[in-house]
Protein backbone atom coordinates (compact mmCIF):
# COMPACT_ATOMS: atom_id res chain seq x y z
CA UNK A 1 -306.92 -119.17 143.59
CA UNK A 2 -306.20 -115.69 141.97
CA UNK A 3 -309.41 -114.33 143.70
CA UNK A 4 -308.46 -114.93 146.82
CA UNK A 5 -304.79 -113.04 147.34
CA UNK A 6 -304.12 -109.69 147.91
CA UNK A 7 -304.36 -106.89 144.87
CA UNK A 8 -300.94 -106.79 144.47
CA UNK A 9 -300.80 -110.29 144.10
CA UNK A 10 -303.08 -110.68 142.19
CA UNK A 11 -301.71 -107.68 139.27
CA UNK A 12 -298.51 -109.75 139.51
CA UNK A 13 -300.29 -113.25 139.03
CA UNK A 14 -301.96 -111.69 136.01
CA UNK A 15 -299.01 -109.35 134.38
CA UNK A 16 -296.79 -113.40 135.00
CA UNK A 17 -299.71 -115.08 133.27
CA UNK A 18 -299.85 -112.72 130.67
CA UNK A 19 -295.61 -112.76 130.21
CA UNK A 20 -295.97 -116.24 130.22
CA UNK A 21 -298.73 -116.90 127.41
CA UNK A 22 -295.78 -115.06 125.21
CA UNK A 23 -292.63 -117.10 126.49
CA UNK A 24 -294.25 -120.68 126.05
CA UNK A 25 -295.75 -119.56 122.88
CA UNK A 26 -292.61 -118.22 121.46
CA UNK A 27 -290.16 -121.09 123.44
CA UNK A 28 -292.69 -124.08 124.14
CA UNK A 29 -292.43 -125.76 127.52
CA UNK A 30 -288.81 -124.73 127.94
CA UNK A 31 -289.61 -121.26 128.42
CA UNK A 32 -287.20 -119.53 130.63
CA UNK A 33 -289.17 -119.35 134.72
CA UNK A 34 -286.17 -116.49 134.90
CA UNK A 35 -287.22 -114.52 131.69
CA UNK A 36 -290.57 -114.23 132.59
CA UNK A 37 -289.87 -112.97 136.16
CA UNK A 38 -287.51 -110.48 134.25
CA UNK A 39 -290.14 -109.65 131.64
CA UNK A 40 -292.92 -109.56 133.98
CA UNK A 41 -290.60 -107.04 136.66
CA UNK A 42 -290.67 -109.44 139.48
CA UNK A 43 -288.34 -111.92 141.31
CA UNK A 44 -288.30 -115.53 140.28
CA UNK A 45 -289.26 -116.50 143.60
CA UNK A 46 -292.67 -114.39 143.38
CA UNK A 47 -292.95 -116.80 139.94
CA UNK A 48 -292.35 -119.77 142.15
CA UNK A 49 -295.11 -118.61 144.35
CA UNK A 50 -297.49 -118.43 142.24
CA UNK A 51 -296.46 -121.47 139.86
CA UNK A 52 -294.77 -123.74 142.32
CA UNK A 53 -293.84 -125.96 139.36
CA UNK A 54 -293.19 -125.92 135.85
CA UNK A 55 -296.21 -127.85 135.17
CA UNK A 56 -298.64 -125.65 137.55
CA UNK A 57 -297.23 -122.51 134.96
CA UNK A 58 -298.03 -124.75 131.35
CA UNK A 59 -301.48 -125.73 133.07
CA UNK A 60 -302.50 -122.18 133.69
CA UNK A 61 -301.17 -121.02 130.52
CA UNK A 62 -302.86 -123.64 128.84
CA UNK A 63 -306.09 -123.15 130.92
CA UNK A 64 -308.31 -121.32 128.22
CA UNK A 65 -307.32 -123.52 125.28
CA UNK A 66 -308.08 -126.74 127.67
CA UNK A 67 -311.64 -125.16 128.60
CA UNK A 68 -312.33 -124.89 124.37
CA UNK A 69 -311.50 -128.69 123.92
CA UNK A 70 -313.98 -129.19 126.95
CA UNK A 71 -316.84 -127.13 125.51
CA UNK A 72 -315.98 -128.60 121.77
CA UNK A 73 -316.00 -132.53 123.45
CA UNK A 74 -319.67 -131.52 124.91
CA UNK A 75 -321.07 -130.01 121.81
CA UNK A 76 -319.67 -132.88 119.88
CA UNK A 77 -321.35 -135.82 122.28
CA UNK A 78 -324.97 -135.64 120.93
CA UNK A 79 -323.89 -135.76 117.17
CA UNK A 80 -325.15 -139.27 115.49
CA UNK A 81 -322.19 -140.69 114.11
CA UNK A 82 -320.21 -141.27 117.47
CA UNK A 83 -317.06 -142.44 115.71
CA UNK A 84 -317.21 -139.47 113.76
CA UNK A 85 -318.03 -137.06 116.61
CA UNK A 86 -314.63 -138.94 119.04
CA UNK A 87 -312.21 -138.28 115.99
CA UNK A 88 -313.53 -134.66 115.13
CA UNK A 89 -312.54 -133.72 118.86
CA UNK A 90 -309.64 -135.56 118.58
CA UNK A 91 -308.83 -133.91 116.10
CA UNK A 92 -309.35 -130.63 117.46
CA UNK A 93 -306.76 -131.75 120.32
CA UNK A 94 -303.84 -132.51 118.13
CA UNK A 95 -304.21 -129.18 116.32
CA UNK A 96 -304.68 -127.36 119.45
CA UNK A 97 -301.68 -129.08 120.91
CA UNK A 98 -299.44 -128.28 117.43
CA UNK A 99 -300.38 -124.20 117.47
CA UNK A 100 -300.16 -124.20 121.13
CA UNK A 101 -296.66 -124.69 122.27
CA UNK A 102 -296.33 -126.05 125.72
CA UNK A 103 -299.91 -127.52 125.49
CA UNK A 104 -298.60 -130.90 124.96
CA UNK A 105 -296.03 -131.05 127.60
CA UNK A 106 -298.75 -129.52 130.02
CA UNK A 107 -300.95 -132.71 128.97
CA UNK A 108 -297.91 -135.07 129.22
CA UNK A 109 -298.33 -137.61 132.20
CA UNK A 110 -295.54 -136.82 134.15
CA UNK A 111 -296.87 -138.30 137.33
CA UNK A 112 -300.37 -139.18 139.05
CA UNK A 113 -303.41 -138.31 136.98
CA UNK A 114 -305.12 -136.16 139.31
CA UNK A 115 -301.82 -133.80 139.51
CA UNK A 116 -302.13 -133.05 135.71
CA UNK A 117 -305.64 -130.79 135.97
CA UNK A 118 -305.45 -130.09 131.94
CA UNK A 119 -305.84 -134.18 131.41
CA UNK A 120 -308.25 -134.60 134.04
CA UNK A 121 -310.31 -131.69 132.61
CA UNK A 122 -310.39 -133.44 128.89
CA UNK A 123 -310.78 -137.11 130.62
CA UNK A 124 -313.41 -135.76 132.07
CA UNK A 125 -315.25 -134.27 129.34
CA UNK A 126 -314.16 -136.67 126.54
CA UNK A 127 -315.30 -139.46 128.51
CA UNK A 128 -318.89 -139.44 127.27
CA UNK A 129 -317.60 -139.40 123.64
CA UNK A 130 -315.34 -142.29 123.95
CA UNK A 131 -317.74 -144.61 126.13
CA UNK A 132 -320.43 -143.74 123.27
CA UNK A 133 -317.94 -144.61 120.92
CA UNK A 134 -317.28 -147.92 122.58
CA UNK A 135 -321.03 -148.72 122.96
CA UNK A 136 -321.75 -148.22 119.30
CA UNK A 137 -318.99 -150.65 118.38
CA UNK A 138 -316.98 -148.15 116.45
CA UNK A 139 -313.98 -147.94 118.51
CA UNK A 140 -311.91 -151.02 119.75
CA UNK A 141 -312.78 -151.56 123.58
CA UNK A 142 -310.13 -151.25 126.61
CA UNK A 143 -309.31 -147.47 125.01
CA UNK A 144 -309.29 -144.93 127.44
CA UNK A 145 -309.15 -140.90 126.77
CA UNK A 146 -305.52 -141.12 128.62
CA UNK A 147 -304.24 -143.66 125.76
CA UNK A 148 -305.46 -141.19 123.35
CA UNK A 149 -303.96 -137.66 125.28
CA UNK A 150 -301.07 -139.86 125.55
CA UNK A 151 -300.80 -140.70 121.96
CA UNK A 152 -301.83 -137.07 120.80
CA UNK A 153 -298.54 -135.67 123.26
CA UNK A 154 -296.30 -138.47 121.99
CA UNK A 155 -297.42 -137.08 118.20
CA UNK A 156 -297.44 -133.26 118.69
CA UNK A 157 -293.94 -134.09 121.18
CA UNK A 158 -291.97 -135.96 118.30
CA UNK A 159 -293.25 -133.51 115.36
CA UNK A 160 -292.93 -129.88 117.30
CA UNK A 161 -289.40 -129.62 115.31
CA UNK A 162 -289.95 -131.34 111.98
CA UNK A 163 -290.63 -128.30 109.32
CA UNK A 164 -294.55 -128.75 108.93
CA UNK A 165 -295.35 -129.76 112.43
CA UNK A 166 -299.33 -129.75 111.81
CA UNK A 167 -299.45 -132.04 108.60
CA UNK A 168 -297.19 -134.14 110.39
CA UNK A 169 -298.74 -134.61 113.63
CA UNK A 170 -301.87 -134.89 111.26
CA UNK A 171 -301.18 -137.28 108.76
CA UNK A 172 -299.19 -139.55 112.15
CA UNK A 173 -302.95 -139.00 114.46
CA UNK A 174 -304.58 -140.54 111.06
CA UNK A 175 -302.87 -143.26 110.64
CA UNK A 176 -302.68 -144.35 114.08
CA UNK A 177 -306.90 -143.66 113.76
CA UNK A 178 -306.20 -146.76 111.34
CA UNK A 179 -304.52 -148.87 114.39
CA UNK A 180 -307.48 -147.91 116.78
CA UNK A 181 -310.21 -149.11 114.24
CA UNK A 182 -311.98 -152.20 115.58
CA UNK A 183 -310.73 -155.49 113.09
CA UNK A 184 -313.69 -156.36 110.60
């Protein structure tokens, strides 16, 4: 925890942070660790130290915009229409994850789920929408949030170059809304 270290560390942690916000959002999750450190006026191993990994440095980039999703899922869990209420924060998530370069890589399951804070932090709070969801019949059963952060990466992953990357990844989260619709 930033809190915790020394002053100095923590003015670097925060100037790295802050250098790093710009890189992924100008480079997406292939944002030079060496550019920052330049950019930033520190050595990349005081960049390792504080982001031991690629991964830890999306996550805490991405840290704000994952705490939004979290508040939106919880507003969004006592509306009626629970269908309604799953896909409006799902929603949210793919066009978070389009104007937020490096948000969908940070969300990508690259290894165990409890490495991967930003998914555990949506899991966690999108879990009441989807088991709603579920309960009121209007979403196929056996679904978890994972399937769905995992389809919303694999959809914001395979757009981020095509010219419109939003209505892309938009009109491709709709129609695979289509696929998760329970058969009538």
């Amino acid at each position: 925890m930033p809190e915790r270290r020394r002053a100095d560390a923590r003015r670097n942690y925060t100037r790295i942070l802050a250098v790093a916000e710009e890189e992924v959002a100008a480079h997406g999750s292939d944002a030079s660790l060496e550019q920052i450190a330049r950019t930033a006026g520190v050595g990349s191993a005081t960049v390792r130290r504080h982001f031991p990994t690629r991964r830890a440095l999306l996550e805490a980039v991405s840290r704000k915009r994952i705490e939004a999703l979290c508040v939106r899922a919880h507003e969004l869990t006592g509306k009626d229409d629970s269908r309604s209420a799953l896909l409006e924060w799902l929603d949210d998530v793919v066009a978070y994850s389009v104007s937020a370069r490096g948000l969908a890589a940070a969300l990508a399951y690259g290894g165990p789920v409890h490495e991967n804070s930003c998914s555990a932090a949506l899991e966690e709070a999108a879990g009441p929408l989807l088991r709603r969801a579920v309960q009121d019949g209007a979403l196929t059963t056996g679904v978890t949030v994972a399937d769905l952060i995992t389809l919303i990466v694999g959809i914001v992953l395979a757009t981020e170059h095509h010219p419109d990357p939003a209505t892309q990844a938009d009109r491709l989260f709709w129609l695979a809304v289509a696929g998760l619709s329970p058969q009538s």
